[in-house]
C-alpha atoms as a PDB file:
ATOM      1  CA  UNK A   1       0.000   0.000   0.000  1.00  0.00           C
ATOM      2  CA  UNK A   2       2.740   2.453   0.809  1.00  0.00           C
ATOM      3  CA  UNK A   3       4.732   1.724  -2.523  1.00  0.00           C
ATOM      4  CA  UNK A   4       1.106   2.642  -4.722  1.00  0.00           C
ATOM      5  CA  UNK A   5       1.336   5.862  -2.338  1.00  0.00           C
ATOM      6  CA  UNK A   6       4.320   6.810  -3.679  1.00  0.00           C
ATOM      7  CA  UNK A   7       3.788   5.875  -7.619  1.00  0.00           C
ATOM      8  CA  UNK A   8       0.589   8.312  -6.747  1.00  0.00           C
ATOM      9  CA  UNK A   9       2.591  11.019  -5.677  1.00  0.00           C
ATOM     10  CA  UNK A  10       5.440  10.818  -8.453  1.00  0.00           C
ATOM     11  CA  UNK A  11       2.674  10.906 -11.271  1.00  0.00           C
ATOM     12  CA  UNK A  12       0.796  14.021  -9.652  1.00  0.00           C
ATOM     13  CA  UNK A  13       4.952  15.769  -9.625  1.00  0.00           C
ATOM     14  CA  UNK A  14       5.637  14.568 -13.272  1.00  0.00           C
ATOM     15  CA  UNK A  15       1.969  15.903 -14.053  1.00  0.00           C
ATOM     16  CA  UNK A  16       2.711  19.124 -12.307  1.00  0.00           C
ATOM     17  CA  UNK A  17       6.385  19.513 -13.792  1.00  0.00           C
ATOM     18  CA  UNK A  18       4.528  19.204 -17.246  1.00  0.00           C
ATOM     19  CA  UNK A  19       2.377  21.858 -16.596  1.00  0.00           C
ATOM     20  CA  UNK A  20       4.900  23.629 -15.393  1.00  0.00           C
ATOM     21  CA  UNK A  21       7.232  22.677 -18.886  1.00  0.00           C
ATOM     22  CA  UNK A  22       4.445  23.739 -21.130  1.00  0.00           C
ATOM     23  CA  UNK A  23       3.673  27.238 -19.266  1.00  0.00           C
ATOM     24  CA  UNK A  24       7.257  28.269 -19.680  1.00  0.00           C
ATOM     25  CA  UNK A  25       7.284  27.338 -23.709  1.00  0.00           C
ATOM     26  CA  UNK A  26       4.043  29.344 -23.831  1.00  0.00           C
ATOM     27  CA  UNK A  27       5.353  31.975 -21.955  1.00  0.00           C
ATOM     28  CA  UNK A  28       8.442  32.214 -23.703  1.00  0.00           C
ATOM     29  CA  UNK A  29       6.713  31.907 -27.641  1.00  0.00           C
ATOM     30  CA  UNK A  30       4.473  34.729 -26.729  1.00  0.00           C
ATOM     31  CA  UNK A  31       7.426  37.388 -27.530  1.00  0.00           C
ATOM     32  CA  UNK A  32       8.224  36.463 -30.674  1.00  0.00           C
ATOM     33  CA  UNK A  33       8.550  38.349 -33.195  1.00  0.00           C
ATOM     34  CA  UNK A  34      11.515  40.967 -34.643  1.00  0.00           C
ATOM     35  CA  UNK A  35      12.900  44.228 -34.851  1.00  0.00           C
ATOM     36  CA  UNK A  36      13.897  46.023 -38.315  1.00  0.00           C
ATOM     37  CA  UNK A  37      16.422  49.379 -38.027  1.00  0.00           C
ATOM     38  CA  UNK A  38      15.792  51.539 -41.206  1.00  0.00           C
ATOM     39  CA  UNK A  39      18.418  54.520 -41.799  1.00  0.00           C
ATOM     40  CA  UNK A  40      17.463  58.354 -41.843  1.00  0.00           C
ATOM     41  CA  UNK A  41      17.941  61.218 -43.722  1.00  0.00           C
ATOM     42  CA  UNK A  42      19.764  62.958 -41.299  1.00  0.00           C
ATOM     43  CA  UNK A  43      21.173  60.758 -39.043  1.00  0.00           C
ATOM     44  CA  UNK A  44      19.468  58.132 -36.730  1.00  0.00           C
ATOM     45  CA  UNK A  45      17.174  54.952 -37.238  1.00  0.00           C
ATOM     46  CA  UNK A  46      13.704  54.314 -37.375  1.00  0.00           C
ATOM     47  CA  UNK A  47      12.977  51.160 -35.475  1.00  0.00           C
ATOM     48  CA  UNK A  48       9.950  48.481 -36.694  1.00  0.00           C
ATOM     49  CA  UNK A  49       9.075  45.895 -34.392  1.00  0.00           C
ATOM     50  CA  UNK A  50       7.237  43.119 -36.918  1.00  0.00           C
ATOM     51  CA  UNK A  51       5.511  40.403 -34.855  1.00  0.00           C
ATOM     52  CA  UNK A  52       5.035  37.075 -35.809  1.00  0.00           C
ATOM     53  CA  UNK A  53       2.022  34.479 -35.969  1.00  0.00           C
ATOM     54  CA  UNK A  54       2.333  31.963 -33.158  1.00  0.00           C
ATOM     55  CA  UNK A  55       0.655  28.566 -33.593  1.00  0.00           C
ATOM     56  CA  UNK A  56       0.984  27.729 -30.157  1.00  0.00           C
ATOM     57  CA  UNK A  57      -1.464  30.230 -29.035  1.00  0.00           C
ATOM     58  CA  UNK A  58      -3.469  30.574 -32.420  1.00  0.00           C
ATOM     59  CA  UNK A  59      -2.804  34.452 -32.804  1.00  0.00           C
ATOM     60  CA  UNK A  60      -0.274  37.825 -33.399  1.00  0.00           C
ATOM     61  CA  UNK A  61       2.072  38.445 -31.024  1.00  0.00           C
END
């Protein structure tokens, strides 16, 4: 009985370390996208930022 106590408790960790995994890759994809420097007359850059479709959250970032 104790060992099925402890196979219960290592499934709910590796269930909460997933959730935990796939969070962070969320988290981290929702940034993406990129920056574009353009010269000007004059001196200086215009800066762009462009983002990028993400599949992972089914929208523009």
């Amino acid at each position: 009985m104790n060992n099925n106590k402890q196979q219960t408790k290592g499934n709910k960790m590796k269930k909460i370390a997933m959730v935990i995994g796939v969070l962070t890759v969320m988290a981290t994809s929702a940034n993406a996208g990129y920056w574009t420097h353009t010269p000007t007359y004059g001196g200086g850059y215009t800066s762009t930022y462009t983002p990028t479709y993400n599949i992972l959250l089914g929208g523009w970032n």
